[in-house]
Protein backbone atom coordinates (compact mmCIF):
# COMPACT_ATOMS: atom_id res chain seq x y z
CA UNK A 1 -6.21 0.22 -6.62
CA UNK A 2 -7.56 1.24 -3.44
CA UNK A 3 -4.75 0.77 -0.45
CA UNK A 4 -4.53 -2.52 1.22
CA UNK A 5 -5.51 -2.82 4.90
CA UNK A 6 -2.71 -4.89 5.06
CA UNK A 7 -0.21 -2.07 4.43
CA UNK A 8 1.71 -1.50 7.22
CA UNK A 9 1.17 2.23 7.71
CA UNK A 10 -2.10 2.29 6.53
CA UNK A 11 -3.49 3.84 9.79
CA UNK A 12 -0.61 6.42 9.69
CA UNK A 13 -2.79 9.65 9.33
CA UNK A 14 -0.28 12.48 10.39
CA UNK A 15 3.59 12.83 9.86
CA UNK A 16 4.95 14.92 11.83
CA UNK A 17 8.35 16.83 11.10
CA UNK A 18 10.17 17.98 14.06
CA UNK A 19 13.66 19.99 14.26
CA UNK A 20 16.26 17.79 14.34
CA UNK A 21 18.73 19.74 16.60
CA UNK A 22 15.56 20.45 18.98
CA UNK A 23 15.87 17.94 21.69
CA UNK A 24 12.94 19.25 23.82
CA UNK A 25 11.02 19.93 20.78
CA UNK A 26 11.32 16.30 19.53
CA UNK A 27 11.18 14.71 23.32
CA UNK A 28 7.30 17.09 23.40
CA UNK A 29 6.51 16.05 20.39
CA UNK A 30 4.18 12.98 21.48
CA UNK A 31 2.23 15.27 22.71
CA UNK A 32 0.49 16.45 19.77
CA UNK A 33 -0.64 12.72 18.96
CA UNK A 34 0.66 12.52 15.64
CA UNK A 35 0.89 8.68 14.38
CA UNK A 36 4.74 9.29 12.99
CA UNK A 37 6.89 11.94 14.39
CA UNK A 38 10.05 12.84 12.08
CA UNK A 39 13.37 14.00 12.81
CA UNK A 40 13.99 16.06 10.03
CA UNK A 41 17.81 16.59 9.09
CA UNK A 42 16.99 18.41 5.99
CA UNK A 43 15.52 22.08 6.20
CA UNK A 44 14.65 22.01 9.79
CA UNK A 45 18.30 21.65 11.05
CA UNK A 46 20.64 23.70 10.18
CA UNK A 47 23.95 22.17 8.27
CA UNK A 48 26.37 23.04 10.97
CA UNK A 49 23.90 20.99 13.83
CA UNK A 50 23.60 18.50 12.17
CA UNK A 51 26.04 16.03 13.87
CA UNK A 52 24.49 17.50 17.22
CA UNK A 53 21.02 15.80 16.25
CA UNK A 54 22.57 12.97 14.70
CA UNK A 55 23.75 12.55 18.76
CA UNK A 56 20.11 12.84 19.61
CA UNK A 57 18.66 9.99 17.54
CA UNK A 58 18.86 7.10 19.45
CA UNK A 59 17.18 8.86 22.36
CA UNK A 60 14.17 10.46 21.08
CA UNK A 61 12.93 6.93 18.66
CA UNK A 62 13.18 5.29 22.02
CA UNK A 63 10.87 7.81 23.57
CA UNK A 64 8.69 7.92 20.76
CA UNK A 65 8.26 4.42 20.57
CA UNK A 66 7.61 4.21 24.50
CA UNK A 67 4.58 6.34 23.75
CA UNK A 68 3.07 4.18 20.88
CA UNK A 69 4.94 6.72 18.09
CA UNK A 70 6.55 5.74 14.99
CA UNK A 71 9.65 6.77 14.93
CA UNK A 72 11.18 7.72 11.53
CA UNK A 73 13.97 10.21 10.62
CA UNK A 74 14.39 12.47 7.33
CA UNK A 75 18.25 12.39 6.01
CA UNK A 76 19.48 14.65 3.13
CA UNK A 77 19.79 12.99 -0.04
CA UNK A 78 23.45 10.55 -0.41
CA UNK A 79 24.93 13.07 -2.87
CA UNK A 80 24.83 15.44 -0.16
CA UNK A 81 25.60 14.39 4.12
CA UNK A 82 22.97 11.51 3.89
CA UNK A 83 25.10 8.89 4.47
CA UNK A 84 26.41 10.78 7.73
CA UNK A 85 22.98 11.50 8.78
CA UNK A 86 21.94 7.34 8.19
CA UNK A 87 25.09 6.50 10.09
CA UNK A 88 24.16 8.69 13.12
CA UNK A 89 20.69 7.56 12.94
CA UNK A 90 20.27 4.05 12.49
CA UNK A 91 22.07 3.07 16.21
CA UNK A 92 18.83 3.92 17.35
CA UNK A 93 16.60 1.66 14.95
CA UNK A 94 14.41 4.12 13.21
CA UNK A 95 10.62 2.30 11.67
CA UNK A 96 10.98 4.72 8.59
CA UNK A 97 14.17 6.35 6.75
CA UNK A 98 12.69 8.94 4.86
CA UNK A 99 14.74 10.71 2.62
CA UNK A 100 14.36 14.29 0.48
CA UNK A 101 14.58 15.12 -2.89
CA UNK A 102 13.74 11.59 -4.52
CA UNK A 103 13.71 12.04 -8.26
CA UNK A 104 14.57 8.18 -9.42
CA UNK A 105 15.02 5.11 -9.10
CA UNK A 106 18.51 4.18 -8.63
CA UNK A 107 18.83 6.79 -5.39
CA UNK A 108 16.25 4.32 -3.76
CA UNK A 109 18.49 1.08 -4.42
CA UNK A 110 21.38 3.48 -3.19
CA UNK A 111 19.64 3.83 -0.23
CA UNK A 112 18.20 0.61 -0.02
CA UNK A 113 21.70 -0.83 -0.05
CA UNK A 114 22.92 1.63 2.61
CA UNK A 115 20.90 1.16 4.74
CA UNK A 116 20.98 -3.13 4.58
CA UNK A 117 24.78 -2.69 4.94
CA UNK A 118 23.96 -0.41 8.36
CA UNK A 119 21.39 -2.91 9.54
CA UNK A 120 24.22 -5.81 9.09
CA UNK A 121 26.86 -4.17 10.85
CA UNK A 122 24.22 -3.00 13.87
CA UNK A 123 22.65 -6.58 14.47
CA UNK A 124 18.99 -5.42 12.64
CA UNK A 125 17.12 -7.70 11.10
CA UNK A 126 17.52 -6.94 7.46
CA UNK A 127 14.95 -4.87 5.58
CA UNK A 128 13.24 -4.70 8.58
CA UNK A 129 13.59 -0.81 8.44
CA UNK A 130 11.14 1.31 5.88
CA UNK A 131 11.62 3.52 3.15
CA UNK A 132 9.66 6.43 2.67
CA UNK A 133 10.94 8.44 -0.23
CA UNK A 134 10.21 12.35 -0.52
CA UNK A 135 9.10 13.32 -3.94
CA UNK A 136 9.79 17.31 -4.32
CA UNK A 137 10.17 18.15 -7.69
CA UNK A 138 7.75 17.20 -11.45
CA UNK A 139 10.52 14.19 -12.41
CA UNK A 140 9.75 12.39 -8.83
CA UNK A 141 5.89 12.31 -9.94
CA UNK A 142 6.79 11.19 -13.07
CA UNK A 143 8.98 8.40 -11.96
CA UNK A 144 6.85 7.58 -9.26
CA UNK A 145 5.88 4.21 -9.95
CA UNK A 146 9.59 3.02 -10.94
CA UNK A 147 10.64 4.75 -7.39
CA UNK A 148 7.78 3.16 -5.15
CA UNK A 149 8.63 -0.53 -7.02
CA UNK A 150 12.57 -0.04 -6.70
CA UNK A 151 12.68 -1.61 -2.89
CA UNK A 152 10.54 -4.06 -0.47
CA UNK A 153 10.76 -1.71 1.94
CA UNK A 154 8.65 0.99 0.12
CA UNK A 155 5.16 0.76 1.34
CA UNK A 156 4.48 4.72 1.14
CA UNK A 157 5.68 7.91 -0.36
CA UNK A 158 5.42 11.48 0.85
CA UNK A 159 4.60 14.79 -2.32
CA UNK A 160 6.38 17.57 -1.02
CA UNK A 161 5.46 21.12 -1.13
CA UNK A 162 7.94 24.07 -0.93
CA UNK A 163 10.05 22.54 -3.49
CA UNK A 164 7.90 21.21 -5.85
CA UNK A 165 6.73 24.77 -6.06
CA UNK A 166 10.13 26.18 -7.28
CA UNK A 167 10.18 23.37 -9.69
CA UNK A 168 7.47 24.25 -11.03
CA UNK A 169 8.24 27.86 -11.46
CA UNK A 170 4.81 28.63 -9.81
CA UNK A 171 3.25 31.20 -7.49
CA UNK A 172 2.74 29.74 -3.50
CA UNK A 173 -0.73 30.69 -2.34
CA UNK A 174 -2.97 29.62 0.73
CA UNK A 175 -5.27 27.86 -2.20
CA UNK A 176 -2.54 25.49 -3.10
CA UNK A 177 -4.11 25.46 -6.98
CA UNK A 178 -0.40 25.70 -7.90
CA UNK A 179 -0.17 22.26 -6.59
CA UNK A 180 -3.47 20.40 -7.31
CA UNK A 181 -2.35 18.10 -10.12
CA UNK A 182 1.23 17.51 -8.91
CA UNK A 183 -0.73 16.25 -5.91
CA UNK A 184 -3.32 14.66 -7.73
CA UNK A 185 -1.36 12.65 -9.70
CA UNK A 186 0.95 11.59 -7.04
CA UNK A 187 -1.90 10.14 -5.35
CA UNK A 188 -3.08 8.38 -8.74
CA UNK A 189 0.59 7.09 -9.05
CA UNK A 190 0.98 5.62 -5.65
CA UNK A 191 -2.55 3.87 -5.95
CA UNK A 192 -1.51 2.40 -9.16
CA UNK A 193 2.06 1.12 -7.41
CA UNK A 194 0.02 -0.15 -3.95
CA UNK A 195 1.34 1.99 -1.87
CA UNK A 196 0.28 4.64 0.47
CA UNK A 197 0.22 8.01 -0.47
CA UNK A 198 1.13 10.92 2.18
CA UNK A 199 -0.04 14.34 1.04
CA UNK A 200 2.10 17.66 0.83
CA UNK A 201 1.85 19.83 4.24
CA UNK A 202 0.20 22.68 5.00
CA UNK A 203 3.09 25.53 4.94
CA UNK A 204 0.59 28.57 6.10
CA UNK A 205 -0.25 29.45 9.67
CA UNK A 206 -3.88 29.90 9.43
CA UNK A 207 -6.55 27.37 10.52
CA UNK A 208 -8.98 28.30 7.72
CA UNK A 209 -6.70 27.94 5.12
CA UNK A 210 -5.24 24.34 6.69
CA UNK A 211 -9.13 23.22 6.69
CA UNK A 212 -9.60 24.31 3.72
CA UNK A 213 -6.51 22.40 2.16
CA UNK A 214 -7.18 19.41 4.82
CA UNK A 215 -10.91 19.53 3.22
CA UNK A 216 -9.30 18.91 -0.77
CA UNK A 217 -6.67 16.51 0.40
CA UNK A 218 -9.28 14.55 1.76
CA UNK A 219 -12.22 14.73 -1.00
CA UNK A 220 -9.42 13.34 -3.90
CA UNK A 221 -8.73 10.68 -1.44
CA UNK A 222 -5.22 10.56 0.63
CA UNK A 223 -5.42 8.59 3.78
CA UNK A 224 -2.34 10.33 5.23
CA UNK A 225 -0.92 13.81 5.30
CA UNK A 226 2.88 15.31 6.48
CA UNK A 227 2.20 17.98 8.82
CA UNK A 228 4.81 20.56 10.08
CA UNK A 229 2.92 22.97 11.86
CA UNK A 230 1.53 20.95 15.62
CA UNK A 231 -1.44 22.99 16.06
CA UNK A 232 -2.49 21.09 13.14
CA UNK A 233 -1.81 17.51 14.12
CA UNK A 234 -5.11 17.60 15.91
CA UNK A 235 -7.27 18.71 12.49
CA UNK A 236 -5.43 16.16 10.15
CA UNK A 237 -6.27 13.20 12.52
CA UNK A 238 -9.81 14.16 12.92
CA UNK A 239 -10.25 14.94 8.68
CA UNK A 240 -8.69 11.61 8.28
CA UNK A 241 -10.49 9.18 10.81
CA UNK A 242 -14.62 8.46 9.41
CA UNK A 243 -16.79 10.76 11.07
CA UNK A 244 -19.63 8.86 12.68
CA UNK A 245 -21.91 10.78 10.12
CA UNK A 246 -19.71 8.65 7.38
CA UNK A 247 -20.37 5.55 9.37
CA UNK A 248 -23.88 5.57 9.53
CA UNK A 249 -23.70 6.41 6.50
CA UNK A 250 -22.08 3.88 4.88
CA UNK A 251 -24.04 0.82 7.57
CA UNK A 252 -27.39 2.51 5.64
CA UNK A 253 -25.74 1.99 2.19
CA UNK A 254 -24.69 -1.61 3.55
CA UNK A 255 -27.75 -2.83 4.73
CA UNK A 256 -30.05 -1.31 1.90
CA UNK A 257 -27.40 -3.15 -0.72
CA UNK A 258 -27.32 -6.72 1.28
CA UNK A 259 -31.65 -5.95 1.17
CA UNK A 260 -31.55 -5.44 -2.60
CA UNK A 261 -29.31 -8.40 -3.23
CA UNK A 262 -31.17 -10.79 -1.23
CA UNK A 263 -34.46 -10.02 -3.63
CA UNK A 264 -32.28 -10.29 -6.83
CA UNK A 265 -31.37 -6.75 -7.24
CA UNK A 266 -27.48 -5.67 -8.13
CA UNK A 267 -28.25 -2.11 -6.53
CA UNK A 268 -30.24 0.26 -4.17
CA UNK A 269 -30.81 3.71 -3.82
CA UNK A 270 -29.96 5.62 -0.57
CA UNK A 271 -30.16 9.18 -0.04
CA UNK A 272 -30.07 10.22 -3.56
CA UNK A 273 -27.04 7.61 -3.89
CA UNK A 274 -27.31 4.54 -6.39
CA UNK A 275 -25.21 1.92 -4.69
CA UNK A 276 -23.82 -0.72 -6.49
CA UNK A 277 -21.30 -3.19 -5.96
CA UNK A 278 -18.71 -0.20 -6.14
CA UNK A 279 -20.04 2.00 -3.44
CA UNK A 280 -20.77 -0.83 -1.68
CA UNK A 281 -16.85 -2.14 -1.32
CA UNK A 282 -16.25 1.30 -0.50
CA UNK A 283 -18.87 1.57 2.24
CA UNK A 284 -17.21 -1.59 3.62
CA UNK A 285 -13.75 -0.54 3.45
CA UNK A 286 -14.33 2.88 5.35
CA UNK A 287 -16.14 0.44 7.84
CA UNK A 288 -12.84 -1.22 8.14
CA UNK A 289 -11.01 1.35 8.33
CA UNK A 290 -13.13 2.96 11.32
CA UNK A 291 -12.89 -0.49 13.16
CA UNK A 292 -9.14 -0.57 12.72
CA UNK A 293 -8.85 2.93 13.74
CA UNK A 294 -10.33 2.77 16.81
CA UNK A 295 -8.52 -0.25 17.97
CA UNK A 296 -5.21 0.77 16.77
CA UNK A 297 -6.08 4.20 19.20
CA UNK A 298 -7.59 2.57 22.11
CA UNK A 299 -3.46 0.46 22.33
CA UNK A 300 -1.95 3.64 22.26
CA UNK A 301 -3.52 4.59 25.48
C-alpha cells in the first residue's frame, strides 16, 4: 500500500548517522540539513567510548531539536550493551530508538518493553518514543512484516548495508547489484506492513556512484534513505523532494484526467502516458507530498 501521509515520519528524507563519542561532530551536524540526525552507538563508536557518548546524549537531542532536527539514537542490540546505551540515552528524550541487527520479532517487544519501563521511571509519556528497527541480515527481510507489526511505536524500518552484505556471502561493489533484491523486497515488505521504508546508505565516497545508487533507490520507490557520508545529505534531500519538472508534470496528468472524466471518459493520454485512475492517485499523492514538503521546510527556518 502506498505510505500514509499520516505517518509520522513520512517527510523524513535523510537519516543521518553521526559518531557517537564525537561531540563537535554531532553538535555540527545540523548543519548538513538532514531531517533525522543519529547518534550511532554501534560501529561508529568505539566499545570502550561508549559510556563517554552515552554522557553526551541529553545534550546534543536538545540541540538538535532546537534546530527543527529529529533527534534519534542507534543502541547495540540487548544481547549485547543495549540496555546501557538506552539507559544513558533516554534522560534526554530521544523521537526515535533505533536499534541494529533486528532479525525478529520478540527483540522488538524486548525493546518495546525496555524502553516503556525507562519512559515510566523518567516521567515520559508512554510510547511516546519511536522504534525504528535496523534490519542487517536475509532473516530481518524475511521477518519483516512480523517485526514492523510487533510494536505501536514502529512506523518505519531502516535495510542496512555492510552487514547484510556478509550475510549474504556477496561481493561489495559501487553498483550495489549485490543488494538490489534484499532492498527491493524490504521496500515491498514495509509497504505491505504500512510503514515507511528507509533505504540502505551509500558506503562509497564518490558522488557518481551515490547518484547513481540515489537514482535506483528512488526509481523502485523509497521515500527515505540513511545516509552516513554528509556531503551527501544535500543529494538525498534533493532526489527525494518532487522536482518541479515532476510537479508540472503530474498538475498536466491531473487536469487532462479531471477533463476526461467530466466528458465520461475513465482515462487520458498525456505525454505518451495513459492515465487512469492509478496514475492519477499517484499524480495526486506526489502533489501532496510536494505541498507538505515545502511547508514542513519553510518551519524549519
Amino acid at each position: 500500500m502506498a505510505l500514509s501521509p499520516d505517518n509520522p515520519f513520512a517527510l523524513l528524507r535523510s537519516w543521518l548517522f553521526v559518531p557517537g563519542a564525537d561531540l563537535q561532530v554531532m553538535l555540527d551536524a545540523h548543519r548538513t540539513g538532514a531531517d533525522v540526525i543519529v547518534q550511532e552507538l554501534e560501529d561508529f563508536t568505539p566499545p570502550e567510548r561508549r559510556p563517554e557518548a552515552r554522557g553526551y546524549s541529553a545534550q546534543v537531542f536538545e540541540a538538535w531539536r532546537q534546530r527543527g532536527v529529529v533527534a534519534a539514537i542507534r543502541v547495540n542490540p540487548l544481547e549485547t550493551c543495549g540496555l546501557d546505551d538506552l539507559r544513558g540515552a533516554m534522560a534526554g528524550r530521544p523521537e526515535i530508538v533505533m536499534m541494529s541487527k533486528v532479525e525478529s520479532a520478540t527483540q522488538v517487544l524486548r525493546l518495546d518493553q525496555a524502553i516503556l519501563s525507562l519512559e515510566h521511571e523518567l516521567k515520559i509519556t508512554p510510547g511516546s518514543t519511536k522504534i525504528v528497527p535496523n534490519i542487517e541480515n536475509a532473516l530481518g527481510v524475511v521477518n519483516a512484516i512480523a517485526i514492523a507489526k510487533a510494536s505501536s511505536r514502529i512506523d518505519a524500518m531502516l535495510v542496512g548495508t555492510e552487514d547484510m552484505v556478509v550475510d549474504l556471502d556477496a561481493d561489495r561493489s559501487r553498483e550495489s547489484t549485490e543488494l538490489f533484491y534484499a532492498r527491493s523486497r524490504f521496500l515491498l515488505e514495509c509497504a505491505a506492513a504500512g510503514v515507511l521504508a528507509i533505504d540502505s546508505p551509500y558506503t562509497f565516497s564518490d558522488i557518481e556512484g551515490a547518484q547513481a545508487d540515489m537514482q535506483t533507490s528512488r526509481s523502485i520507490g523509497y521515500k527515505a534513505k540513511a545516509v552516513v557520508n554528509t556531503s551527501l545529505v544535500e543529494l538525498t534531500n534533493r532526489s527525494l523532494t518532487p522536482s518541479p519538472e515532476q510537479v508540472a508534470s503530474a498538475k498536466k496528468q491531473i487536469a487532462a484526467f479531471d477533463v476526461a472524466r467530466a466528458s465520461g471518459e475513465t482515462r487520458a493520454e498525456v505525454d505518451g502516458l495513459v492515465v487512469e485512475f492509478p496514475s492519477y492517485f499517484s499524480a495526486k499523492r506526489l502533489l501532496q507530498r510536494h505541498e507538505l514538503l515545502q511547508r514542513s521546510l519553510a518551519s524549519r527556518k
